[in-house]
PDB file of N, CA and C in Angstrom:
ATOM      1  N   UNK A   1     132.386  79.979 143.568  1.00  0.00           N
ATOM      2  CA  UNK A   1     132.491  80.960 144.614  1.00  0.00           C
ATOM      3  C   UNK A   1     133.131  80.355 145.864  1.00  0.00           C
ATOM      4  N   UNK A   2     132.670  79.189 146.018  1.00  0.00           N
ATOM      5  CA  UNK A   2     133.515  78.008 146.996  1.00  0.00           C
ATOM      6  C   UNK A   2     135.214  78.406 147.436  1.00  0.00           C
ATOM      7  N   UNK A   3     135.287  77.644 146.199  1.00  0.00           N
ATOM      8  CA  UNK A   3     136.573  78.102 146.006  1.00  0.00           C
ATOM      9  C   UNK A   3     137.269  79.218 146.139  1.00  0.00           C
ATOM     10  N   UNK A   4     136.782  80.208 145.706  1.00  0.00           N
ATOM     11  CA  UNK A   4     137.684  81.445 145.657  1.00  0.00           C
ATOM     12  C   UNK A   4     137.352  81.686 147.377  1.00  0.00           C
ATOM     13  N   UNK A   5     136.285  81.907 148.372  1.00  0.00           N
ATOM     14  CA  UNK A   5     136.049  81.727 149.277  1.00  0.00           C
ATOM     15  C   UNK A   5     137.468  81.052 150.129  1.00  0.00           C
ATOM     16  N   UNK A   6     137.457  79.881 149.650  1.00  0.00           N
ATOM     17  CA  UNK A   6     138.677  78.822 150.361  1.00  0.00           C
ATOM     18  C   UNK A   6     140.082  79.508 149.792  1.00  0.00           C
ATOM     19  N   UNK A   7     140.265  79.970 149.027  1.00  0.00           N
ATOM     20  CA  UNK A   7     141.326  80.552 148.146  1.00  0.00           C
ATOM     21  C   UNK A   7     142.403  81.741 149.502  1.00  0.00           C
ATOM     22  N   UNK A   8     140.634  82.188 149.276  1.00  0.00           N
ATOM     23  CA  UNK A   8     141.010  83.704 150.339  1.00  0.00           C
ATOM     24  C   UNK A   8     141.144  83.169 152.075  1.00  0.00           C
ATOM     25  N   UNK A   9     140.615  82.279 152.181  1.00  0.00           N
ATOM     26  CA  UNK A   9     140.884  82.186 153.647  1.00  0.00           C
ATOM     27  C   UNK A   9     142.517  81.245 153.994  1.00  0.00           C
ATOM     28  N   UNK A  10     142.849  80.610 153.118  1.00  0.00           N
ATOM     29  CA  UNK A  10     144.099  80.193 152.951  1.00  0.00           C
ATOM     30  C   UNK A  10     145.145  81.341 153.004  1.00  0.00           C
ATOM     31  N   UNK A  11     145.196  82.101 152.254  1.00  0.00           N
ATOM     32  CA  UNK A  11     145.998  83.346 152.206  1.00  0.00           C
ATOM     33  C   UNK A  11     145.750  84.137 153.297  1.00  0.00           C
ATOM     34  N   UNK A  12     144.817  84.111 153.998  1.00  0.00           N
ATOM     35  CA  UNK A  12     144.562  84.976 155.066  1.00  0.00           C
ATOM     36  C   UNK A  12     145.144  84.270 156.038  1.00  0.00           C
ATOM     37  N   UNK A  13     145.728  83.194 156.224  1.00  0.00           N
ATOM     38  CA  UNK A  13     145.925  82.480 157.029  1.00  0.00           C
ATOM     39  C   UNK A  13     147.149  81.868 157.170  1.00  0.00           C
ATOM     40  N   UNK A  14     147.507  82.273 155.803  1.00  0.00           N
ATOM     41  CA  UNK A  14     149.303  81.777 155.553  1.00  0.00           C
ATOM     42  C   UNK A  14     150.021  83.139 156.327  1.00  0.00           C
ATOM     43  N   UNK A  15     151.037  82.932 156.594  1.00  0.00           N
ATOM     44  CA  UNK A  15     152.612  84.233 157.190  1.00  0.00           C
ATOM     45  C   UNK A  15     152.360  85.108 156.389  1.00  0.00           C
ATOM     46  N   UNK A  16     152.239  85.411 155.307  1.00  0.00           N
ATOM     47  CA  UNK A  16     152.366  86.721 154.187  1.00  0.00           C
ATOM     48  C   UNK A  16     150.830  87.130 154.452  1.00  0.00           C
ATOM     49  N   UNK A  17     149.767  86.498 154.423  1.00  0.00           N
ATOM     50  CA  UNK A  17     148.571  86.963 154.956  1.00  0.00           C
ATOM     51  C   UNK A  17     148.397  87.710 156.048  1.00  0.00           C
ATOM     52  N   UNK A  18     148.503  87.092 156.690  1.00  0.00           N
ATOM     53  CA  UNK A  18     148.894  87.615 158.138  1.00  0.00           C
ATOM     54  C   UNK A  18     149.513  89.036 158.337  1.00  0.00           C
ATOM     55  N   UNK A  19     150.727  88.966 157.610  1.00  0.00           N
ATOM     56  CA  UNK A  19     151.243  90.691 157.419  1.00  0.00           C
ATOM     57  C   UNK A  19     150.467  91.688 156.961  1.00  0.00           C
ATOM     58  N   UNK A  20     149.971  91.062 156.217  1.00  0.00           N
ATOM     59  CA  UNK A  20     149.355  91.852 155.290  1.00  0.00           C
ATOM     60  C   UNK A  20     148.253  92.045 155.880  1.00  0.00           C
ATOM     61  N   UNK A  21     147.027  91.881 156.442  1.00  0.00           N
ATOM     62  CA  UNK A  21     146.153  91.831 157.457  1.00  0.00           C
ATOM     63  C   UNK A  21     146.508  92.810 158.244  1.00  0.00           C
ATOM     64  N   UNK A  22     147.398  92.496 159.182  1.00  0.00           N
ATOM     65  CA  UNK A  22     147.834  92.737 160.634  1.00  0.00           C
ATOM     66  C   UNK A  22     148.505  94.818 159.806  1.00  0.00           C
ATOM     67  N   UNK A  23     149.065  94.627 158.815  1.00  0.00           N
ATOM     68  CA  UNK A  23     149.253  95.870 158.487  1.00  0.00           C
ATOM     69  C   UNK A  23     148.540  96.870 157.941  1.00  0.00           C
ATOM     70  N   UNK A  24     147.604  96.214 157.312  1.00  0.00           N
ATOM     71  CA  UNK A  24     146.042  97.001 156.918  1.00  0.00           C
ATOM     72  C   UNK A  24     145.638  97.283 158.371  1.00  0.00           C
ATOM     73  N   UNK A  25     145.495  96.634 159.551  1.00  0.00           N
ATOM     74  CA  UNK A  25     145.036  97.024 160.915  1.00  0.00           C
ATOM     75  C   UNK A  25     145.563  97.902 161.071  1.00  0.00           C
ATOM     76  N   UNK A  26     146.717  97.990 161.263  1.00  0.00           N
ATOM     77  CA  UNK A  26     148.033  99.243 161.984  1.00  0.00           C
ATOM     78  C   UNK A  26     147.489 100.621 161.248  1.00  0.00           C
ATOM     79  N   UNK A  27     147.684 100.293 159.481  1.00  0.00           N
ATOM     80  CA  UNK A  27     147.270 101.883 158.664  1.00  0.00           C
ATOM     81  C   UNK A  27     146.143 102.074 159.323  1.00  0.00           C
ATOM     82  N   UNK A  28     145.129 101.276 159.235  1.00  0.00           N
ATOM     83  CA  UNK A  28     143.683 101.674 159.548  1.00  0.00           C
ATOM     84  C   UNK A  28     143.541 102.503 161.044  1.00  0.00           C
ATOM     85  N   UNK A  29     143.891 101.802 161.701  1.00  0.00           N
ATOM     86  CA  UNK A  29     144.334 102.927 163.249  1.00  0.00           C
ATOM     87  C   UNK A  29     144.611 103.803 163.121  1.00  0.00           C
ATOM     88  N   UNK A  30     145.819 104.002 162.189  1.00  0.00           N
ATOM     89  CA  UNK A  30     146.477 105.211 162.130  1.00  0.00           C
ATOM     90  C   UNK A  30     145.101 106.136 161.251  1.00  0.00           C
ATOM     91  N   UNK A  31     144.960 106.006 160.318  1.00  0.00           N
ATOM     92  CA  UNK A  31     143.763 106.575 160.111  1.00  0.00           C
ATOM     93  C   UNK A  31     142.809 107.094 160.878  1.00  0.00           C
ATOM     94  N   UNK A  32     141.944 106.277 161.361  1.00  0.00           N
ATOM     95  CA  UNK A  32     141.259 106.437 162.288  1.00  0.00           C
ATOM     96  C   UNK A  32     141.370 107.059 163.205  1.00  0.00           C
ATOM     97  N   UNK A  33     142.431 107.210 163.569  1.00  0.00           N
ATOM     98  CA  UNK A  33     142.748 108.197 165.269  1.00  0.00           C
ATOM     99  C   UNK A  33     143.468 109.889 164.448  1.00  0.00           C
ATOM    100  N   UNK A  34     143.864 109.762 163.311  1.00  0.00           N
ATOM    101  CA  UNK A  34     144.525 111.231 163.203  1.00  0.00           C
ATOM    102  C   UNK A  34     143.124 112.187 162.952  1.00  0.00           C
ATOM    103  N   UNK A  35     143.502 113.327 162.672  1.00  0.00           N
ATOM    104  CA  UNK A  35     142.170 114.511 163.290  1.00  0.00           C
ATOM    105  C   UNK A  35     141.600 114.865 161.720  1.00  0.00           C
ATOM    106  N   UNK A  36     142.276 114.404 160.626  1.00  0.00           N
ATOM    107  CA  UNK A  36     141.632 114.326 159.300  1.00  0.00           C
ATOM    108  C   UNK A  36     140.798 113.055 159.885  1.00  0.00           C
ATOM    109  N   UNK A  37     141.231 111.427 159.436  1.00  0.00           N
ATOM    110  CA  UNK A  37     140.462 110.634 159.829  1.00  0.00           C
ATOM    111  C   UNK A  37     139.018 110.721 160.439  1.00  0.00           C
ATOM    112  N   UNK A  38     139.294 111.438 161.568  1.00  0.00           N
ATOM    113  CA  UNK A  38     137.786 111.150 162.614  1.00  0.00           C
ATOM    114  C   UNK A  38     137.056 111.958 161.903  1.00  0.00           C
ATOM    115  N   UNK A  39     137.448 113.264 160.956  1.00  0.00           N
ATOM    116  CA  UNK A  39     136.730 114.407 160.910  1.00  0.00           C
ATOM    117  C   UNK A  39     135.857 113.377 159.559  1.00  0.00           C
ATOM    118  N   UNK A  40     136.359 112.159 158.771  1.00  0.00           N
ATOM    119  CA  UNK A  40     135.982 112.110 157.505  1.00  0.00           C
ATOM    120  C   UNK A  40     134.407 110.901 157.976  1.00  0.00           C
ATOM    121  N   UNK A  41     135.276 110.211 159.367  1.00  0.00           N
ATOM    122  CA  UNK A  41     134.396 109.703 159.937  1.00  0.00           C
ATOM    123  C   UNK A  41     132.892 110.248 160.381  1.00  0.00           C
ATOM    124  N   UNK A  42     133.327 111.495 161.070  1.00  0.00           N
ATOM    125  CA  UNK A  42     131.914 112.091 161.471  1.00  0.00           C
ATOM    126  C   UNK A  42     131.171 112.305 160.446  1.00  0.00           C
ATOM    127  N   UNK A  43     131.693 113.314 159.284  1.00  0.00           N
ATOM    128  CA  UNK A  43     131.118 113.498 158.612  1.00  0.00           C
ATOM    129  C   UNK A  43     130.213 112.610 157.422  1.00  0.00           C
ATOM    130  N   UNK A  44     131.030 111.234 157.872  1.00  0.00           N
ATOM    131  CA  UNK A  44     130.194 109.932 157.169  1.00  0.00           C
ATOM    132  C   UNK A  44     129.063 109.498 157.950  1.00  0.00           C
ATOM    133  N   UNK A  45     128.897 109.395 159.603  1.00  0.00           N
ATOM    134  CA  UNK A  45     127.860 109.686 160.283  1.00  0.00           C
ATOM    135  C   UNK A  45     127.108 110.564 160.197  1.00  0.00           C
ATOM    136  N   UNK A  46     127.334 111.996 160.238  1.00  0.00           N
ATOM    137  CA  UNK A  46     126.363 112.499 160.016  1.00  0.00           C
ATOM    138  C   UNK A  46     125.719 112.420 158.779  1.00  0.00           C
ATOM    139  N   UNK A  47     126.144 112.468 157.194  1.00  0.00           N
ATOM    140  CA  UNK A  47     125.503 111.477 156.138  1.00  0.00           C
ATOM    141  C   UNK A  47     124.629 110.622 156.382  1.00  0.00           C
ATOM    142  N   UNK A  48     124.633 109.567 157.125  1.00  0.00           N
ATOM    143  CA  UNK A  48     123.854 108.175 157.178  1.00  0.00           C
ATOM    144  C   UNK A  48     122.717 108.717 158.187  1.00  0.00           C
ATOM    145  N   UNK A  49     123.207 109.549 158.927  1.00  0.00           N
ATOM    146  CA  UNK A  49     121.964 110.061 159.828  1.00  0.00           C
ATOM    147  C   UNK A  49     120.883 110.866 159.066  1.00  0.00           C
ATOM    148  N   UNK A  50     121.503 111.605 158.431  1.00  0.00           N
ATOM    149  CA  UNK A  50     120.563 112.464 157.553  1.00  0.00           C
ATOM    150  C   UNK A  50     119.355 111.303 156.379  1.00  0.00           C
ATOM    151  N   UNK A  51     120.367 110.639 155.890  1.00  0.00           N
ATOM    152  CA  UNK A  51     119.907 109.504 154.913  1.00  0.00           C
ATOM    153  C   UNK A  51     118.641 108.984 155.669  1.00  0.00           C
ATOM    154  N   UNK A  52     119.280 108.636 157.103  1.00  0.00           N
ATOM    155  CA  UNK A  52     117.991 107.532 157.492  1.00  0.00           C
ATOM    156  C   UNK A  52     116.879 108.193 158.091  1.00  0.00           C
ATOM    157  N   UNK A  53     117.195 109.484 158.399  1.00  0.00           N
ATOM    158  CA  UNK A  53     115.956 110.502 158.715  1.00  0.00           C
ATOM    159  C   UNK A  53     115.083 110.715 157.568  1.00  0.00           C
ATOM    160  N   UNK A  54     115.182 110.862 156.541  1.00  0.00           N
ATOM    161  CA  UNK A  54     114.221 110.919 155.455  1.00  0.00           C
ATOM    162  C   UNK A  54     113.175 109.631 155.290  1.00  0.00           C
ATOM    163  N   UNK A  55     112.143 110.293 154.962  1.00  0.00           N
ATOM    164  CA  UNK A  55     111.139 109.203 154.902  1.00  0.00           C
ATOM    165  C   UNK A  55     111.148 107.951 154.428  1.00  0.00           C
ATOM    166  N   UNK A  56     111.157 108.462 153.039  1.00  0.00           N
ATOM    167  CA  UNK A  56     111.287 107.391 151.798  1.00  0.00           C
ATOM    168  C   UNK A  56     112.424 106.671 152.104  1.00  0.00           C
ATOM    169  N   UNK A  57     113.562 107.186 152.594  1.00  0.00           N
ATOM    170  CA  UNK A  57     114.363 106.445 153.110  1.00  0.00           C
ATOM    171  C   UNK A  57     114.244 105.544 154.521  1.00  0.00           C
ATOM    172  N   UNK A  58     113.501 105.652 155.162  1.00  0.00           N
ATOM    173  CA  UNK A  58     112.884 104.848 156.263  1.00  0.00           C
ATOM    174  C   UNK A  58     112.233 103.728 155.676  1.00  0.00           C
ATOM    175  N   UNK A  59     111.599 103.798 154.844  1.00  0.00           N
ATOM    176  CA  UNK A  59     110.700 103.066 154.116  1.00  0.00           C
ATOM    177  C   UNK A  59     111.872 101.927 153.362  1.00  0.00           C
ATOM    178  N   UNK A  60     112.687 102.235 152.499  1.00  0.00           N
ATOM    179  CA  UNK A  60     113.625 101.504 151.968  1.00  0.00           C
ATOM    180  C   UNK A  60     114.791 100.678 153.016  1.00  0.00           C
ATOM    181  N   UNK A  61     114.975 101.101 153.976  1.00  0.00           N
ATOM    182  CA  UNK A  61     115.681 100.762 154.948  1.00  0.00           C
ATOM    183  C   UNK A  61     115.388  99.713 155.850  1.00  0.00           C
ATOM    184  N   UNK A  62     113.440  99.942 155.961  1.00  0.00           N
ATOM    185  CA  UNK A  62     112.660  98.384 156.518  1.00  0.00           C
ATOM    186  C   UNK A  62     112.294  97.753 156.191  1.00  0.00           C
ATOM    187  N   UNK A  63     112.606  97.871 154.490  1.00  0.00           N
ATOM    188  CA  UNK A  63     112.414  96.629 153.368  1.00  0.00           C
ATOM    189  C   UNK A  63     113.326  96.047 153.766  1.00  0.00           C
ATOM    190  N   UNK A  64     114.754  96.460 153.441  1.00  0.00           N
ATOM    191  CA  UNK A  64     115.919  95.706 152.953  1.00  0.00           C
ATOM    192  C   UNK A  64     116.231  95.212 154.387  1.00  0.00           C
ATOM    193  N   UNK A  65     116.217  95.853 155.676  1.00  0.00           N
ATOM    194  CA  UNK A  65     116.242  94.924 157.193  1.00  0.00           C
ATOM    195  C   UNK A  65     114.747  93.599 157.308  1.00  0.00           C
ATOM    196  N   UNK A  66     114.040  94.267 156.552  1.00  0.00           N
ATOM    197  CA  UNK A  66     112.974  92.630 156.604  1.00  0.00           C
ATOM    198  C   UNK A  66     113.794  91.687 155.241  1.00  0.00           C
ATOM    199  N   UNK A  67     114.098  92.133 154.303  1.00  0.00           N
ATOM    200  CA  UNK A  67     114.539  91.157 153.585  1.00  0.00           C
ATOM    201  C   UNK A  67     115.446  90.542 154.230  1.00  0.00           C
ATOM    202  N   UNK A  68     116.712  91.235 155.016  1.00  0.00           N
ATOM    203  CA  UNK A  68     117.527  90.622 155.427  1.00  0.00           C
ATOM    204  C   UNK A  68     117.572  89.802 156.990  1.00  0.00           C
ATOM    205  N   UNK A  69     116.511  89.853 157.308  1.00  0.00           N
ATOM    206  CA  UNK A  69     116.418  88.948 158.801  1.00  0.00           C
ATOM    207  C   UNK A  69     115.207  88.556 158.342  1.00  0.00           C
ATOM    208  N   UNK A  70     114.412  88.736 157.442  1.00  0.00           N
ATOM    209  CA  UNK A  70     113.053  87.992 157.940  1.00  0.00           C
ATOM    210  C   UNK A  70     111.820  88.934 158.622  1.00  0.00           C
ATOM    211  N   UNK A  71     112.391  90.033 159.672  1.00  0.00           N
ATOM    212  CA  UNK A  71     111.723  90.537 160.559  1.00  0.00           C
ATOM    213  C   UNK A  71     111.359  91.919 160.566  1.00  0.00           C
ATOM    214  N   UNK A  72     110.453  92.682 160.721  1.00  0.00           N
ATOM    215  CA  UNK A  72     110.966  93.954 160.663  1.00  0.00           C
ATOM    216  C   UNK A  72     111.303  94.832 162.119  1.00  0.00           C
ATOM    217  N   UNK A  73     112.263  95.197 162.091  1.00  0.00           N
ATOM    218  CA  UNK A  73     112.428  95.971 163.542  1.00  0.00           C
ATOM    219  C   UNK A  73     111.147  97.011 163.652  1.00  0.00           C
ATOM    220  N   UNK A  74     111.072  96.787 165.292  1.00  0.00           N
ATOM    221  CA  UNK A  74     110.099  97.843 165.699  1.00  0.00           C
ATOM    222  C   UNK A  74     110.484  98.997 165.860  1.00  0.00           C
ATOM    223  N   UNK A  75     109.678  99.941 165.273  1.00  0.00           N
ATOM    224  CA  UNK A  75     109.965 101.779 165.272  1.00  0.00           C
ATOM    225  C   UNK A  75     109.642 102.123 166.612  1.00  0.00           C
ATOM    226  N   UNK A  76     110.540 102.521 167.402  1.00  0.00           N
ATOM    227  CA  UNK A  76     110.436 103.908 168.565  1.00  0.00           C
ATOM    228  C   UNK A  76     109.432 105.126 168.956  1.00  0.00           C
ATOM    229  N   UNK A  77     109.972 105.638 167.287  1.00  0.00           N
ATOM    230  CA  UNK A  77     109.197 106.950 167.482  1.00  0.00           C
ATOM    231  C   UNK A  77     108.013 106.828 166.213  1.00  0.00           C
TER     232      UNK A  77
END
């Protein structure tokens, strides 16, 4: 995994990487800012909002944030 790791950051880092990077940025903007884009955006927010409002899904959500820090965040409400 090392390797392929080092593989990819080489290429990311060579001139042709770089383009290639830097032009995935540019599409992605462009995406992002046209009025399809944002609309696919919101509607992926509002998804995850709904998701994390459900219970059982609260519950699964402060497993996998304690698995992943160690800690569990404190609830608000």
């Amino acid at each position: 995994m090392a390797s392929l790791i080092g593989k990819l950051t080489a290429f990311a880092n060579s001139p042709q990487g770089r383009r290639m990077i830097n032009g995935a940025v540019v599409k992605g903007k462009e995406i992002a800012n046209s009025p399809k884009g944002k609309q696919i955006v919101n509607d992926a927010v509002v998804k995850g909002r709904e998701f994390a409002a459900k219970p059982e899904n609260k519950q699964k959500i402060d497993q996998l944030r304690q698995k992943l820090t160690g800690k569990p965040e404190p609830r608000s409400s």
